[in-house]
C-alpha atoms as a PDB file:
ATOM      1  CA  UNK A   1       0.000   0.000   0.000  1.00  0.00           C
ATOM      2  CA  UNK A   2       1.317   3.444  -1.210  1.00  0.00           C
ATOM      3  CA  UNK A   3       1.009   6.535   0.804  1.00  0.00           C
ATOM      4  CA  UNK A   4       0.312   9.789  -0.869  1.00  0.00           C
ATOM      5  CA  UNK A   5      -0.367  13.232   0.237  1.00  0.00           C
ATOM      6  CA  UNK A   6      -3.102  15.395  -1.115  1.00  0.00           C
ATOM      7  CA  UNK A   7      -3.441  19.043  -0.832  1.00  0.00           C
ATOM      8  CA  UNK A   8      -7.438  20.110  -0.249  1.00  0.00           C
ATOM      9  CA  UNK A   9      -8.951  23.501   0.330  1.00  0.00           C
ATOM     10  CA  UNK A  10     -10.280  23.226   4.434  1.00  0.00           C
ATOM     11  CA  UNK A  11     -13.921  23.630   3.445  1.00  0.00           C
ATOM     12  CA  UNK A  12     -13.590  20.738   1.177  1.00  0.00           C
ATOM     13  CA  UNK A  13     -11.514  18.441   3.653  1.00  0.00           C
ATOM     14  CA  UNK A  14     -14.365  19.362   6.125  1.00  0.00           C
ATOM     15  CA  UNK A  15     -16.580  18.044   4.204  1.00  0.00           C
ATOM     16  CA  UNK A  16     -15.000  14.830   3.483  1.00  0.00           C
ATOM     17  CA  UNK A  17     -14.124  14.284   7.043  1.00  0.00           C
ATOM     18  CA  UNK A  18     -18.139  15.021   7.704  1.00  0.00           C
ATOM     19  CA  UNK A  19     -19.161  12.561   5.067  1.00  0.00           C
ATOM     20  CA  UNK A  20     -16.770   9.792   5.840  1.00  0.00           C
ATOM     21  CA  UNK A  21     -17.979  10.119   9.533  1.00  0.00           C
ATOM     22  CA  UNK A  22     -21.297   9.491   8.327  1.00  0.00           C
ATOM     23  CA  UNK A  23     -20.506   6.567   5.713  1.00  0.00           C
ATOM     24  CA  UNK A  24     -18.607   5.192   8.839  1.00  0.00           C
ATOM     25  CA  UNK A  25     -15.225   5.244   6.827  1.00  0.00           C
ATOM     26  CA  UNK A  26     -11.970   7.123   6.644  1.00  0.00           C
ATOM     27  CA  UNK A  27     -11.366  10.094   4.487  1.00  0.00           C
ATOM     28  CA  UNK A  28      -7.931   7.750   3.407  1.00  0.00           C
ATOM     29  CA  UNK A  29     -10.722   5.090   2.321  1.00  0.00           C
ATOM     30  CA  UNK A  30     -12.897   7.758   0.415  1.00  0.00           C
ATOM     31  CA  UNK A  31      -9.861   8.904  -1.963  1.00  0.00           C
ATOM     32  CA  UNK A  32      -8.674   5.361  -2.076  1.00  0.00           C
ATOM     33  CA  UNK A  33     -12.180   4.207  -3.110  1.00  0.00           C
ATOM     34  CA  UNK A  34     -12.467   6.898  -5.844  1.00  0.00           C
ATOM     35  CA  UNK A  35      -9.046   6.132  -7.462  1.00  0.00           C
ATOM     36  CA  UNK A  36      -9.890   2.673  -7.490  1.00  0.00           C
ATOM     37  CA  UNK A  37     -13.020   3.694  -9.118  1.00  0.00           C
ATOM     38  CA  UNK A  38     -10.855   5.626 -12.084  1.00  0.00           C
ATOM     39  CA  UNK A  39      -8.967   2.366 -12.674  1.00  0.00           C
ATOM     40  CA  UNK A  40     -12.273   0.610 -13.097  1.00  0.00           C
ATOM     41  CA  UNK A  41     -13.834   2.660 -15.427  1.00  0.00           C
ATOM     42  CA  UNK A  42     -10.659   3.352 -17.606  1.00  0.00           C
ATOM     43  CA  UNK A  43     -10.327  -0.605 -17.890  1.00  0.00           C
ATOM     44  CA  UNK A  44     -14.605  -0.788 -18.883  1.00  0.00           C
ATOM     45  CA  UNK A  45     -13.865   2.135 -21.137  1.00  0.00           C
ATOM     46  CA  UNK A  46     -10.758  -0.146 -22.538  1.00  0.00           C
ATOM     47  CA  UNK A  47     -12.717  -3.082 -22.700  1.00  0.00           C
ATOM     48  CA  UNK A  48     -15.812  -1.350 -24.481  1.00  0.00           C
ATOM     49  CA  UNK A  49     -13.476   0.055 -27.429  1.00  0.00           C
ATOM     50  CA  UNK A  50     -12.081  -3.525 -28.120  1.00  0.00           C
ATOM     51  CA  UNK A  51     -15.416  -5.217 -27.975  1.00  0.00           C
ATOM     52  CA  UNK A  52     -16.584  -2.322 -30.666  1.00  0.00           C
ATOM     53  CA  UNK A  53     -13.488  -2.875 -32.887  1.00  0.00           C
ATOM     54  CA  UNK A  54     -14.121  -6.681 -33.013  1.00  0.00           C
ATOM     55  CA  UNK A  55     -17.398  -6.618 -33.590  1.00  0.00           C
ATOM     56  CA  UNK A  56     -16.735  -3.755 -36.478  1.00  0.00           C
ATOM     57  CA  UNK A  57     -13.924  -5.878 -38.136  1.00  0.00           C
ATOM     58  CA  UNK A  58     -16.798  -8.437 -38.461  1.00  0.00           C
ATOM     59  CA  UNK A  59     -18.814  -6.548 -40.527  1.00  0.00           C
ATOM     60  CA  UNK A  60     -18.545  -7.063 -44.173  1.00  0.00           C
ATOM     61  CA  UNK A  61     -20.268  -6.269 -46.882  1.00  0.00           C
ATOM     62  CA  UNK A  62     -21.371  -3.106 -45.938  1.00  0.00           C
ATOM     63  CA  UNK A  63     -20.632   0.254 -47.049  1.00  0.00           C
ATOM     64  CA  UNK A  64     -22.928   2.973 -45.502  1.00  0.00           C
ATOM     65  CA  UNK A  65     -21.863   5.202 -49.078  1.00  0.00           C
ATOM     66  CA  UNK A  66     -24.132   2.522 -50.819  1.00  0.00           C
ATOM     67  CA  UNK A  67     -27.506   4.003 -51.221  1.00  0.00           C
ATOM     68  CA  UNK A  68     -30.331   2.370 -51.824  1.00  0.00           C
ATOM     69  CA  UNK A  69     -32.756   3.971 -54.205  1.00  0.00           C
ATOM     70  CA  UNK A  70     -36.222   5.007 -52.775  1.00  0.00           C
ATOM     71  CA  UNK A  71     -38.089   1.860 -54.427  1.00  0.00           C
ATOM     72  CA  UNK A  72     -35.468  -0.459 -52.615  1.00  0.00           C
ATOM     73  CA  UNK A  73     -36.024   1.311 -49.094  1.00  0.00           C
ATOM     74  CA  UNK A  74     -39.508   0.873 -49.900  1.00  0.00           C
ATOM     75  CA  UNK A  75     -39.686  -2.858 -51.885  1.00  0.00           C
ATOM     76  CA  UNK A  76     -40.840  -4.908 -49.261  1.00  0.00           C
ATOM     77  CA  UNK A  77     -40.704  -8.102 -50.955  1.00  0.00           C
ATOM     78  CA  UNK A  78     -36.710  -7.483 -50.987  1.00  0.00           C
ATOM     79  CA  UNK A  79     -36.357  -7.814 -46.944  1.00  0.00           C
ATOM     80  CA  UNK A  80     -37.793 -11.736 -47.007  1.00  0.00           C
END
């Protein structure tokens, strides 16, 4: 476990101190909570751009500068 040191206007340490004493916690567990919470989402976010790019390079076949004329948007008997 790493120590660091944090520099917080009073009002805002205040605060913290009031709402870890009522989450019956530690300002220390608060900040290390919330950085932990960074590392989460930055590995979802991480996770979320490879499951796009896989399921992109999947694709084929389609080309969104195709264009379909008005009677093919509209030819029902083309979809079945």
């Amino acid at each position: 476990m790493k120590n660091i040191t944090v520099s917080v206007p009073e009002e805002v340490y205040r605060k913290a101190r009031i709402y870890a004493a009522q989450s019956d916690t530690s300002v220390s567990r608060l900040v290390s909570e919330y950085l932990q919470s960074i590392g989460d989402r930055d590995v979802a976010l991480s996770e979320a751009a490879d499951a796009r790019e896989r399921i992109a390079a999947r694709i084929t076949g389609f080309s969104a500068a195709k264009r379909l004329t008005r009677d093919e948007v509209h030819d029902r008997g083309a979809l079945r």
